[in-house]
Protein backbone atom coordinates (compact mmCIF):
# COMPACT_ATOMS: atom_id res chain seq x y z
CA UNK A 1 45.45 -79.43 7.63
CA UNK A 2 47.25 -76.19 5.20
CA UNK A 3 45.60 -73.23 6.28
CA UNK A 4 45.93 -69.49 5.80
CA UNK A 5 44.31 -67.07 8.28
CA UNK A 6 44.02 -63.31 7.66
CA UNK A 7 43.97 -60.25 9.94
CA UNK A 8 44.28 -57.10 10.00
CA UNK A 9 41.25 -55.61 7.58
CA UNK A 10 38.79 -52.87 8.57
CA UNK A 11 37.30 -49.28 8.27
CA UNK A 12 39.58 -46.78 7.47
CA UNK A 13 39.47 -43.28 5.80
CA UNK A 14 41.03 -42.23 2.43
CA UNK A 15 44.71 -41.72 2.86
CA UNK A 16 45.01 -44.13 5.52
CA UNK A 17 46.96 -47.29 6.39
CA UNK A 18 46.50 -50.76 7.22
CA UNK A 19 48.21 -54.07 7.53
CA UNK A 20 47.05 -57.01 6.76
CA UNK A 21 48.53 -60.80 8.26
CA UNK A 22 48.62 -63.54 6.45
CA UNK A 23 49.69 -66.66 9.50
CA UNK A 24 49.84 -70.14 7.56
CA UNK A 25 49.68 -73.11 9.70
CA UNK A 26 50.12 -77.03 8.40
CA UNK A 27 52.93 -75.95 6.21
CA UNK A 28 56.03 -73.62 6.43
CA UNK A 29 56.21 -70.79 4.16
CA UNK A 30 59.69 -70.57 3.14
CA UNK A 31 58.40 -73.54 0.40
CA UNK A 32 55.63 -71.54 -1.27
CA UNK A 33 55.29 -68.21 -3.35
CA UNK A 34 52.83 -66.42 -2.00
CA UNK A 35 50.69 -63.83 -3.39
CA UNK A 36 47.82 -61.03 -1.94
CA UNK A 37 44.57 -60.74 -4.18
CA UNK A 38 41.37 -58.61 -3.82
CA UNK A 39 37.95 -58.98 -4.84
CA UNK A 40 35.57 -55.77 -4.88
CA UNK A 41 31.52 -56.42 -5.62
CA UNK A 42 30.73 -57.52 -9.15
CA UNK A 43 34.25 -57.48 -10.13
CA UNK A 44 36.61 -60.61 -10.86
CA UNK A 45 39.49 -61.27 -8.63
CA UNK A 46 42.77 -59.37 -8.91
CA UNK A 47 46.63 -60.22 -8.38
CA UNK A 48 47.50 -57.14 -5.79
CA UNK A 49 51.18 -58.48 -4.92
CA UNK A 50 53.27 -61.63 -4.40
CA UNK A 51 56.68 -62.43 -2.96
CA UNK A 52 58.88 -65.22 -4.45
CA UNK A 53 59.74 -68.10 -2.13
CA UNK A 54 63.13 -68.15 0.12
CA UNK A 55 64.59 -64.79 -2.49
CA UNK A 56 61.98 -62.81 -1.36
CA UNK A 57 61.51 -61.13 -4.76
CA UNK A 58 58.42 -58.84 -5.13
CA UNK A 59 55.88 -57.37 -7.60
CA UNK A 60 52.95 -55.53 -7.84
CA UNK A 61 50.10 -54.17 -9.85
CA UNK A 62 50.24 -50.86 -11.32
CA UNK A 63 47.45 -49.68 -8.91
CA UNK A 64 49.11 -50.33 -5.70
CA UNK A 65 53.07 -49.66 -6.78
CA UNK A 66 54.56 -47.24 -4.57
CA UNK A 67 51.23 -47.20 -1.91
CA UNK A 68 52.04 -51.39 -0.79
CA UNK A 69 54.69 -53.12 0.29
CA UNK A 70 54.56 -57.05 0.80
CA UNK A 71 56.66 -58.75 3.29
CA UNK A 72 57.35 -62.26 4.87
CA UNK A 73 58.35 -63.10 7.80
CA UNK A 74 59.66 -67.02 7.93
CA UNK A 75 60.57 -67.17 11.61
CA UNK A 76 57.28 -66.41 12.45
CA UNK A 77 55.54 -68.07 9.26
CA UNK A 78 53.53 -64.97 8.42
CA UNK A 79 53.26 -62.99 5.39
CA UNK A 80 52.41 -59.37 5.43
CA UNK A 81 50.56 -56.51 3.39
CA UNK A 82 51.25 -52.69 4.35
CA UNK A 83 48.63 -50.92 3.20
CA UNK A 84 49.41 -46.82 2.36
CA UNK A 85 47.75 -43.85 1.08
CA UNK A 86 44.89 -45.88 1.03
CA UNK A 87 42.09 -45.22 -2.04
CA UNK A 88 37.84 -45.94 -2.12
CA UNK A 89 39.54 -47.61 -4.85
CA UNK A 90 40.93 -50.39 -2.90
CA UNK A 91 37.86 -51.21 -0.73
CA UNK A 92 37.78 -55.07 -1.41
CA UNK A 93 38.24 -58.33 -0.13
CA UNK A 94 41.41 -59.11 0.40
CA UNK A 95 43.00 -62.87 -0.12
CA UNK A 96 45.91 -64.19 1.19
CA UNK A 97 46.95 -67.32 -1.40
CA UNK A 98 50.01 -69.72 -2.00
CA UNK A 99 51.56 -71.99 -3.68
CA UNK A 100 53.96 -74.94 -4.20
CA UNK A 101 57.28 -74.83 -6.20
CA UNK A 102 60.66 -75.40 -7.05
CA UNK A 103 60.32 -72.21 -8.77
CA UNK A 104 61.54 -68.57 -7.32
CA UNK A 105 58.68 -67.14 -8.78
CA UNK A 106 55.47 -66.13 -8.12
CA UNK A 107 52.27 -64.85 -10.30
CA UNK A 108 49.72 -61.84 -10.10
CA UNK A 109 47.03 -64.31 -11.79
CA UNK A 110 44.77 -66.48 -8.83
CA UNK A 111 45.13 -69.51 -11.17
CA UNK A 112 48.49 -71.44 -9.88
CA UNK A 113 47.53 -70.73 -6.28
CA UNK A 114 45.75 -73.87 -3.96
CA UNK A 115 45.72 -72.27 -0.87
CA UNK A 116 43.51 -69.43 0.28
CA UNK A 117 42.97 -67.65 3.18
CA UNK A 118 39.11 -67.10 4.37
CA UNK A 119 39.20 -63.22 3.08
CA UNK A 120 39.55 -59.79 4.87
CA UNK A 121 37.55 -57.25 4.47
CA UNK A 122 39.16 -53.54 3.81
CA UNK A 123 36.69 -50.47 3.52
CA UNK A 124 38.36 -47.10 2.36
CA UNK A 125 35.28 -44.21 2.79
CA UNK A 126 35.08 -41.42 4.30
């Protein structure tokens, strides 16, 4: 069975930092793009980064460039989300997601991705 288990979310205050960890089991990860999305209360769900299979090629949205950084780490078969200079802003869910391809490239949109992680929850308040 493919599966994607996050961990890592939490409380944390404006300004803060956290990382999130994406472990995939069934499957290894140097064969998939993978990508990070959010989803925040009454609001659709958003590309936040991805990293390009085996290259390791990355991209972000506007609202998190220079604040995240995604990583991957194949040995382990874990893909990682630093979270800095954290905003209320960013309070979401946060989704770890992949996909299959021959392609070195990944997407900011959820629509090519087939495999999800169960969500982690990241609270930025004061």
């Amino acid at each position: 069975q493919l599966q994607l288990v996050e961990s890592g979310g939490g409380l944390v205050q404006p300004g803060g930092s956290l990382r999130l960890s994406c472990a995939a089991s069934g499957f290894t990860l140097d064969y998939y793009n993978i990508g990070w999305f959010r989803q925040a209360p009454g609001k659709e769900r958003e590309g936040v980064s991805c990293i390009s299979r085996r290259d390791g090629n990355t991209y972000y949205a506007d609202s998190v460039k220079g604040r995240f950084t995604i990583s991957r780490d194949n040995a382990k078969n874990t893909v990682y989300l630093q979270m800095n200079t954290l905003k209320p802003e960013d309070t979401a869910v946060y989704y770890c997601a992949a996909f299959r391809s021959v392609s070195r490239l990944c997407y900011l949109t959820p629509r090519p991705y087939n495999y999800w992680g169960q969500g982690a929850q990241v609270t930025v308040s004061s």
